[in-house]
N, C-alpha and C. Protein backbone atom coordinates (compact mmCIF):
# COMPACT_ATOMS: atom_id res chain seq x y z
N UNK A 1 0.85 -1.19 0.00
CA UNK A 1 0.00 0.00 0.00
C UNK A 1 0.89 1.24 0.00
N UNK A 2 0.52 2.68 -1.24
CA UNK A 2 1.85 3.76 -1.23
C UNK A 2 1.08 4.00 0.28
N UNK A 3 2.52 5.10 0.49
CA UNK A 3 2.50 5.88 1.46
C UNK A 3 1.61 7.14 0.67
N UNK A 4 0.46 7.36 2.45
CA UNK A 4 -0.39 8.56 1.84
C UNK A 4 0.19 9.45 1.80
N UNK A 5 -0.65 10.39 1.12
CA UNK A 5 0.02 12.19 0.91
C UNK A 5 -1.14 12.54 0.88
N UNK A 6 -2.32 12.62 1.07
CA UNK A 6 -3.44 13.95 1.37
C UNK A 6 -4.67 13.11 2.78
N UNK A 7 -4.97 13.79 4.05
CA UNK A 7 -5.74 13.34 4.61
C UNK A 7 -6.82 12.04 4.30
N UNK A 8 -7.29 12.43 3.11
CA UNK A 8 -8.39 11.56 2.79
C UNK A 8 -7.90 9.83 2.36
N UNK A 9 -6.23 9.97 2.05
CA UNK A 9 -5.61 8.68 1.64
C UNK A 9 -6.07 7.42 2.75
N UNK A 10 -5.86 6.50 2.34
CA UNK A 10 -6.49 5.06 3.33
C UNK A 10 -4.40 5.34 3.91
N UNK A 11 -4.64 4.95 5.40
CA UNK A 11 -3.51 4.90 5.91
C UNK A 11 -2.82 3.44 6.34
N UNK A 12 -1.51 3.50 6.15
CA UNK A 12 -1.31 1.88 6.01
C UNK A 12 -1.55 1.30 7.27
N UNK A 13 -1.34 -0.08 7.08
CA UNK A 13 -1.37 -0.97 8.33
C UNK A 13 -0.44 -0.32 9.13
N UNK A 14 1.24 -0.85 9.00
CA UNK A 14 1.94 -0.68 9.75
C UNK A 14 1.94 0.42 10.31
N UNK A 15 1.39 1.67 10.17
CA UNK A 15 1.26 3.10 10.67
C UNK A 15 0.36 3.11 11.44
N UNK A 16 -0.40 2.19 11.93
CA UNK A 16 -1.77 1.92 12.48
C UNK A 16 -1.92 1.05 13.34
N UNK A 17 -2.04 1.82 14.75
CA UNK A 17 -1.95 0.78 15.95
C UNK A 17 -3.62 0.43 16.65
N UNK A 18 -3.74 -0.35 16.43
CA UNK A 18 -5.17 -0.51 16.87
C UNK A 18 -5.28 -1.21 17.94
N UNK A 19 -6.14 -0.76 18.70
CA UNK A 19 -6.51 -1.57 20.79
C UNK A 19 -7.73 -2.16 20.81
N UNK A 20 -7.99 -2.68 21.54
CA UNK A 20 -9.74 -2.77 21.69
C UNK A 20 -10.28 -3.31 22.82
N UNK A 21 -10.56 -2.85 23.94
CA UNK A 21 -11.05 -3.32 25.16
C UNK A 21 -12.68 -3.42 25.70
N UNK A 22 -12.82 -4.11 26.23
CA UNK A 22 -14.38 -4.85 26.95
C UNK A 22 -14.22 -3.80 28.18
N UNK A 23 -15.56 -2.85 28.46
CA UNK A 23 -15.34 -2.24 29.71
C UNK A 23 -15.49 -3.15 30.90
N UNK A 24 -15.66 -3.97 31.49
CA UNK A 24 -15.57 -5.15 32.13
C UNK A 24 -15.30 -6.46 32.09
N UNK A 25 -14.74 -7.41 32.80
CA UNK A 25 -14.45 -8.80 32.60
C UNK A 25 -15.82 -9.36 32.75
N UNK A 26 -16.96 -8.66 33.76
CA UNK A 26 -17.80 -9.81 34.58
C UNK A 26 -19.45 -8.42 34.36
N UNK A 27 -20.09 -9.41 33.59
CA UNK A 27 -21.63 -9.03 33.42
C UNK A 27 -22.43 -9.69 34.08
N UNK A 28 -23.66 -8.21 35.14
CA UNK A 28 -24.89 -9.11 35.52
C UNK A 28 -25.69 -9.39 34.37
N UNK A 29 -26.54 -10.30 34.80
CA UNK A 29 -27.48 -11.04 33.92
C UNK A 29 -28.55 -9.95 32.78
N UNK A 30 -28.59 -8.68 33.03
CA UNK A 30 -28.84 -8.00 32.48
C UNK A 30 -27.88 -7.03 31.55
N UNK A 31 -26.65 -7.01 31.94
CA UNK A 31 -25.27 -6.10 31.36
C UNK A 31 -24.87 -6.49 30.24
N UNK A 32 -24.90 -5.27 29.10
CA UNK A 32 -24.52 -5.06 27.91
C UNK A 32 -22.74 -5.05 27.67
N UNK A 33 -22.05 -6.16 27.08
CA UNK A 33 -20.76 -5.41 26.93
C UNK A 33 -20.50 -4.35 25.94
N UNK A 34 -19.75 -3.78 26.39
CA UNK A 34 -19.45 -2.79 25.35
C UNK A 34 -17.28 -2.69 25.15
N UNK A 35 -17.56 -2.36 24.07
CA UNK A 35 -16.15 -2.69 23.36
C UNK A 35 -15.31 -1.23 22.54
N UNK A 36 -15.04 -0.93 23.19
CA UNK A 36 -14.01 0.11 22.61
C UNK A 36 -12.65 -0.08 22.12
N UNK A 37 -12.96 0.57 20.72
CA UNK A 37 -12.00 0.06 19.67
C UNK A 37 -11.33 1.44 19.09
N UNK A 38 -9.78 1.61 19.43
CA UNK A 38 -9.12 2.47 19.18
C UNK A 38 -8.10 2.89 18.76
N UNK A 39 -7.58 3.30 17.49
CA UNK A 39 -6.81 3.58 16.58
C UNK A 39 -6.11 5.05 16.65
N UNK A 40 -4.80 4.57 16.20
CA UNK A 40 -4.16 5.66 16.34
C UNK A 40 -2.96 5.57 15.55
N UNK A 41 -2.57 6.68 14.72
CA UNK A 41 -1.65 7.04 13.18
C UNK A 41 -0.23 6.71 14.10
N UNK A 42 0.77 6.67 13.55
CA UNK A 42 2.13 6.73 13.97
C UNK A 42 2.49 7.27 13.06
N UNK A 43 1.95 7.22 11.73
CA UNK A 43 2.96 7.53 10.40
C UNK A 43 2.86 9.30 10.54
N UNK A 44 3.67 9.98 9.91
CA UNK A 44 3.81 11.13 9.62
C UNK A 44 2.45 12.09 9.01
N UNK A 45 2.19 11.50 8.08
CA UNK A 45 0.70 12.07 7.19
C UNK A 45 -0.84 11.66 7.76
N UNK A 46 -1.40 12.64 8.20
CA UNK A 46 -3.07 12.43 8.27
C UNK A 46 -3.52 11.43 7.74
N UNK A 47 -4.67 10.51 7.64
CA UNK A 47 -4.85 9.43 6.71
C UNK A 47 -5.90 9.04 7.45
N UNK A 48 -6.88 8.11 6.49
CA UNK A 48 -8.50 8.01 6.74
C UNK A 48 -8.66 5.84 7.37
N UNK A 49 -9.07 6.05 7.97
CA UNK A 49 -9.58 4.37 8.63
C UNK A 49 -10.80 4.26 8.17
N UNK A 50 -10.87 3.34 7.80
CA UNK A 50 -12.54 2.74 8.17
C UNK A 50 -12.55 1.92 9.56
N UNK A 51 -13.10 2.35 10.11
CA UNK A 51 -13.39 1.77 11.81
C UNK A 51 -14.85 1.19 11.59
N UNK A 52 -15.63 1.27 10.48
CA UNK A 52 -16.65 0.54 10.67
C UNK A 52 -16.97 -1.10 10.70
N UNK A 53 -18.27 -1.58 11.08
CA UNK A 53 -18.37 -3.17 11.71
C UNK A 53 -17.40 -4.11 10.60
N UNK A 54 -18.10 -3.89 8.97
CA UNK A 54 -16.83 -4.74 8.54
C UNK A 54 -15.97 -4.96 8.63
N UNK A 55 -15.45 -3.34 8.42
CA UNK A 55 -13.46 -3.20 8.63
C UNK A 55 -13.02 -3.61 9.63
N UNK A 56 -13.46 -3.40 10.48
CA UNK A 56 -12.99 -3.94 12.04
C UNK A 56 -14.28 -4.30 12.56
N UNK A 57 -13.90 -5.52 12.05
CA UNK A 57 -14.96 -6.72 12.72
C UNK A 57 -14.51 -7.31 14.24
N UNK A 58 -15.96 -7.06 15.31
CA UNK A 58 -15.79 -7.65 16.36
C UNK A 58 -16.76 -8.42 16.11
N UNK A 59 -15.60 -9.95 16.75
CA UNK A 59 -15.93 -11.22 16.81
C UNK A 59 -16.60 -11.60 18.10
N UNK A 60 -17.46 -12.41 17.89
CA UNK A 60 -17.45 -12.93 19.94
C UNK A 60 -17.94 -14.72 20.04
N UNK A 61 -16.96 -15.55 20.73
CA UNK A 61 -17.71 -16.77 20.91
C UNK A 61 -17.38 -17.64 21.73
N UNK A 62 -18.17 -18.44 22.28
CA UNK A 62 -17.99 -18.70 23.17
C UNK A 62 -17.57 -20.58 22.82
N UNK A 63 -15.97 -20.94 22.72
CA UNK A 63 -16.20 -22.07 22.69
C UNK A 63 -15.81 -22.15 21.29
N UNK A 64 -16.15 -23.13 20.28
CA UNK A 64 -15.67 -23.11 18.85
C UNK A 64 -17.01 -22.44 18.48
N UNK A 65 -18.60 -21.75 19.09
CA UNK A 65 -19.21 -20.96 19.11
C UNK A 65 -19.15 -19.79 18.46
N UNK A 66 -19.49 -19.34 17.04
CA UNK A 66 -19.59 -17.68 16.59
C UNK A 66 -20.78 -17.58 17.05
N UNK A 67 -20.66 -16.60 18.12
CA UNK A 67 -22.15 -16.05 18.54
C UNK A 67 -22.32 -15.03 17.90
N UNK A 68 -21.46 -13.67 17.99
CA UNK A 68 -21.69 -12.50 17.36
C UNK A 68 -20.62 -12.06 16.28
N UNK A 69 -21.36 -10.97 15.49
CA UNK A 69 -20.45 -10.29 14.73
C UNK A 69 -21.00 -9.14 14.50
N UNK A 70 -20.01 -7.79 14.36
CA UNK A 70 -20.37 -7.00 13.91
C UNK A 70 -20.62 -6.53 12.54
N UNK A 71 -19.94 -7.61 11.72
CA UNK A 71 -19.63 -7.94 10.15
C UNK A 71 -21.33 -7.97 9.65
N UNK A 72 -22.27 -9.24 10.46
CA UNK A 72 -23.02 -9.68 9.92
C UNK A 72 -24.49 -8.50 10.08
N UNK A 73 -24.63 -8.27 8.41
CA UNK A 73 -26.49 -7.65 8.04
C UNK A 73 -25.67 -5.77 8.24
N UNK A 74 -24.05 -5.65 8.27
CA UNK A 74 -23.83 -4.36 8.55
C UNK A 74 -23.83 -4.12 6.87
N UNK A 75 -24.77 -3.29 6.29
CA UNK A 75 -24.95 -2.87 5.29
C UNK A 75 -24.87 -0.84 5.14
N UNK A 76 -24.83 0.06 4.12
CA UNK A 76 -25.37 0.75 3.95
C UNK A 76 -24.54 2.30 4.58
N UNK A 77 -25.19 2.80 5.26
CA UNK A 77 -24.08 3.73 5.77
C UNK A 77 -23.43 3.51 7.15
N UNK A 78 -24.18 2.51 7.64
CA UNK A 78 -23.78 1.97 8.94
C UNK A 78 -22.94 1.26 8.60
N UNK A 79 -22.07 0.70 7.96
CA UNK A 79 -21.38 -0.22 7.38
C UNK A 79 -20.03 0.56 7.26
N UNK A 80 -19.80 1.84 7.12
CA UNK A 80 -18.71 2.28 6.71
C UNK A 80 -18.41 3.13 7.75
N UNK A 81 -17.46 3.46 8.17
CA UNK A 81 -17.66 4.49 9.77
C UNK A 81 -16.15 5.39 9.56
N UNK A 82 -15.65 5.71 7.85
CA UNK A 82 -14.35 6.48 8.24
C UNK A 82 -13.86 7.66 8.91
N UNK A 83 -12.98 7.85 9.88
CA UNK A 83 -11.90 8.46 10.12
C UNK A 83 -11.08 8.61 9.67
N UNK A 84 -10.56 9.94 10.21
CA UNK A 84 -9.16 10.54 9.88
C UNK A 84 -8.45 10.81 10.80
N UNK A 85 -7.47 10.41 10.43
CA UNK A 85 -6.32 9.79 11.73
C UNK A 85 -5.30 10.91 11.61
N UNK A 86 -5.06 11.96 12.25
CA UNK A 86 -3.81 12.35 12.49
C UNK A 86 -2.70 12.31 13.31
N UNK A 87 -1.66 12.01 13.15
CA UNK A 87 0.04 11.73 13.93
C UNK A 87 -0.70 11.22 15.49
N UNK A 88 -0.49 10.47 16.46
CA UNK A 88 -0.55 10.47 17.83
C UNK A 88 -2.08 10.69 18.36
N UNK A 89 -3.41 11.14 17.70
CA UNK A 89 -4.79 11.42 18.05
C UNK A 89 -5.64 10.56 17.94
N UNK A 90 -5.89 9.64 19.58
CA UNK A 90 -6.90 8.40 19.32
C UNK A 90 -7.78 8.83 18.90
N UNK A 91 -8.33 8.04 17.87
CA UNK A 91 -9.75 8.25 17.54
C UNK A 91 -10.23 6.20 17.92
N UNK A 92 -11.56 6.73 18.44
CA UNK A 92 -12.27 5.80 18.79
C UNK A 92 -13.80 5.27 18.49
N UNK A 93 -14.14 4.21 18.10
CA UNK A 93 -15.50 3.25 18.13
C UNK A 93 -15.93 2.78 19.24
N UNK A 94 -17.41 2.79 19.81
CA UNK A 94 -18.08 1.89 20.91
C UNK A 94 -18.67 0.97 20.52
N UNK A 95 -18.57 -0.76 20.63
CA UNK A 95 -19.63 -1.28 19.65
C UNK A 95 -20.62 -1.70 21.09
N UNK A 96 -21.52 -1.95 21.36
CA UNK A 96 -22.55 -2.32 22.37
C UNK A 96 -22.82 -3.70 21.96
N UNK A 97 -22.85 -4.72 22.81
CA UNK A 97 -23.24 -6.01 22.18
C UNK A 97 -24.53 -6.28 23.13
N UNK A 98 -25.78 -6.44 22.52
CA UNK A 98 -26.71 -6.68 23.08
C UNK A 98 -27.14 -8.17 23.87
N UNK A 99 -26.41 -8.89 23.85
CA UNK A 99 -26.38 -10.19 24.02
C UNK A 99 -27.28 -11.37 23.13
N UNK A 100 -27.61 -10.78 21.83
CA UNK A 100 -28.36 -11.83 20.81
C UNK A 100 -26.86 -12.29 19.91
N UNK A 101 -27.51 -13.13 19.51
CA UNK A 101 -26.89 -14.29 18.48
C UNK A 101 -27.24 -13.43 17.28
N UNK A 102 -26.06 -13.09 16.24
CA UNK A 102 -26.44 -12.92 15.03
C UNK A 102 -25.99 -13.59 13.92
N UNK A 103 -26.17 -13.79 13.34
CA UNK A 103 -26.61 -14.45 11.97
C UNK A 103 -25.76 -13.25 10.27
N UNK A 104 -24.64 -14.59 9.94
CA UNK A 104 -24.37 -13.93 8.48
C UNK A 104 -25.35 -13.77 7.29
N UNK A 105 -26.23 -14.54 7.15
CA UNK A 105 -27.41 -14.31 6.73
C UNK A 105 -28.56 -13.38 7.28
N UNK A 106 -28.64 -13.09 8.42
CA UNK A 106 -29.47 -11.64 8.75
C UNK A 106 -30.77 -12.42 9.14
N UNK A 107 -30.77 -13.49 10.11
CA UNK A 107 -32.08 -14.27 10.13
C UNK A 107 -32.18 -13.12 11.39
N UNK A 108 -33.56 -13.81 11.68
CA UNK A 108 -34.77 -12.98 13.14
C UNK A 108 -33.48 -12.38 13.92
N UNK A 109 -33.07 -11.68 14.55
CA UNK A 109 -31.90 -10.97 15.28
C UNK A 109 -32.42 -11.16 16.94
N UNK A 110 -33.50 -11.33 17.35
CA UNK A 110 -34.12 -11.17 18.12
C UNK A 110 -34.44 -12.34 19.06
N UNK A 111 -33.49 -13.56 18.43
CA UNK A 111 -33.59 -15.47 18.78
C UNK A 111 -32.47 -15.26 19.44
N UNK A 112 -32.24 -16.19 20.93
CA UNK A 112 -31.07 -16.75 20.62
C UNK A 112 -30.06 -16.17 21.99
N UNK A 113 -31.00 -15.28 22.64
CA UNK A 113 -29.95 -14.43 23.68
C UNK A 113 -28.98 -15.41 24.64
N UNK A 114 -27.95 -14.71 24.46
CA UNK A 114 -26.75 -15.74 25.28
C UNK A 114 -26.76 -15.70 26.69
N UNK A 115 -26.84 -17.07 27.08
CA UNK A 115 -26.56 -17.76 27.99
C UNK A 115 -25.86 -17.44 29.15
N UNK A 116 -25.50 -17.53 31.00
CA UNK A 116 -24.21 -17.29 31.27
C UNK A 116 -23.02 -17.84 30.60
N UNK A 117 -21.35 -17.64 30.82
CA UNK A 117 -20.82 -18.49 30.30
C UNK A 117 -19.57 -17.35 30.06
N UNK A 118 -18.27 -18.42 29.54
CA UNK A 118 -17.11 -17.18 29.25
C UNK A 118 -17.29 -17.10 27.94
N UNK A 119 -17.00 -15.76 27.33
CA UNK A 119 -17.04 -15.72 25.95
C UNK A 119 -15.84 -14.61 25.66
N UNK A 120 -15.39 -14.59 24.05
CA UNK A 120 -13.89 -14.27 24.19
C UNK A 120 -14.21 -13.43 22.76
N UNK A 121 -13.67 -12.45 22.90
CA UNK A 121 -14.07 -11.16 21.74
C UNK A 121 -12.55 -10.94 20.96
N UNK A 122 -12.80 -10.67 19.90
CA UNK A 122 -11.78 -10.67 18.73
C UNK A 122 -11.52 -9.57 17.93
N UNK A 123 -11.15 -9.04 17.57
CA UNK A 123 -11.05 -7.99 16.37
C UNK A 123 -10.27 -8.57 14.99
N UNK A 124 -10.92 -8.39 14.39
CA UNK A 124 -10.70 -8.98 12.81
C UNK A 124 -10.40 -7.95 12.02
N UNK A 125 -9.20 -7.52 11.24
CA UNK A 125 -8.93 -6.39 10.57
C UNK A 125 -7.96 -6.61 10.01
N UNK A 126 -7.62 -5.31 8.88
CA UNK A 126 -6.36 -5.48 8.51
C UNK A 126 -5.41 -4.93 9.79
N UNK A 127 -5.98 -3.78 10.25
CA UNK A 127 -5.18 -3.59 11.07
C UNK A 127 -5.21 -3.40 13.06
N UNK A 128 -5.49 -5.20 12.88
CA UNK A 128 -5.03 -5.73 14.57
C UNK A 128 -4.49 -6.14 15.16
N UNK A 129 -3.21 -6.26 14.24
CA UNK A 129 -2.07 -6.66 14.96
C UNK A 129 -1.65 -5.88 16.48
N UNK A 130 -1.76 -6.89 17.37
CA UNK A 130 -1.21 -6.58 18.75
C UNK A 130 -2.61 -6.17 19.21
N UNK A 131 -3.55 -6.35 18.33
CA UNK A 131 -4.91 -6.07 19.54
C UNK A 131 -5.30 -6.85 20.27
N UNK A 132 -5.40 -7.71 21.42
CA UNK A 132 -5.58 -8.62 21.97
C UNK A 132 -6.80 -8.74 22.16
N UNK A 133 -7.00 -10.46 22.54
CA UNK A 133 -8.44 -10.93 22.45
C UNK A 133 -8.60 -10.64 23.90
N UNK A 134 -10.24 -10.08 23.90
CA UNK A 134 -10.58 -10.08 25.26
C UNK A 134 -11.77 -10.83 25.80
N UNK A 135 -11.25 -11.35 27.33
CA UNK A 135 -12.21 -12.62 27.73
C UNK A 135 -13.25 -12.08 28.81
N UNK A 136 -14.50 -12.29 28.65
CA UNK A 136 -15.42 -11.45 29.62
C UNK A 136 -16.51 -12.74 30.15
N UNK A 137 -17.44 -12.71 31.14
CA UNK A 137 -17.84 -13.64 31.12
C UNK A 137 -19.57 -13.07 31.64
N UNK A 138 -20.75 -13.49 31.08
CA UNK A 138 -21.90 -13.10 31.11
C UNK A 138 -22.54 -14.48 32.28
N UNK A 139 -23.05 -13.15 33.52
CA UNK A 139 -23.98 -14.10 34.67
C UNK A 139 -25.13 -14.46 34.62
């Protein structure tokens, strides 16, 4: 990928440090996790992310289990979420996981609510290297 030269350029991987943390390890039986996902330029030049559900897909499952994704039925303008990243300035995503099961096909969204149990969240991207998986567990 060139090196960018105008803000709006897609900014490379290696210039691109991405984090992503669960605000808690331990949910009551009613508690939403939520996942903050945060990027930040190293390279010299301004440059644009897509931080949206595709691009940075959060995974979640419990077990050899895909329970969730943020990938799946993200269509449209919700689908694309770019930023512009300049030198050292986190910019950040919240994803909320409601505790349903979703579906790559986009079936009923509304089946399926998870269980107690440990479940282990992922970030899928080009650029997640060094984002670590995080393990949370629903009561």
């Amino acid at each position: 990928m060139p090196v960018p030269t105008k803000a709006s350029d897609p900014c490379r991987p290696q210039d691109v440090v991405v984090t992503f943390e669960v605000d808690k390890s331990d949910y009551a039986w009613d508690g939403k996790p939520k996942i903050e996902i945060t990027a930040v330029n190293t390279g010299e030049q301004t440059c644009t992310v897509d931080m949206g559900p595709k691009n940075m897909e959060v995974l979640i499952k419990s077990g050899d289990d895909r329970v969730f994704s943020t990938a799946d039925c993200a269509k449209g303008d919700k689908a694309v979420v770019k930023k512009k990243l300049e030198r050292g300035v986190p910019r950040s995503r919240t994803v909320t996981w409601d505790r349903k099961r979703s579906w790559k096909e986009c079936r009923d969204a509304d089946v399926d609510a998870r269980r107690p149990g440990t479940y282990v969240a992922t970030l899928e991207s080009d650029y997640d290297e060094g984002a670590e998986r995080q393990v949370f567990r629903l009561n």
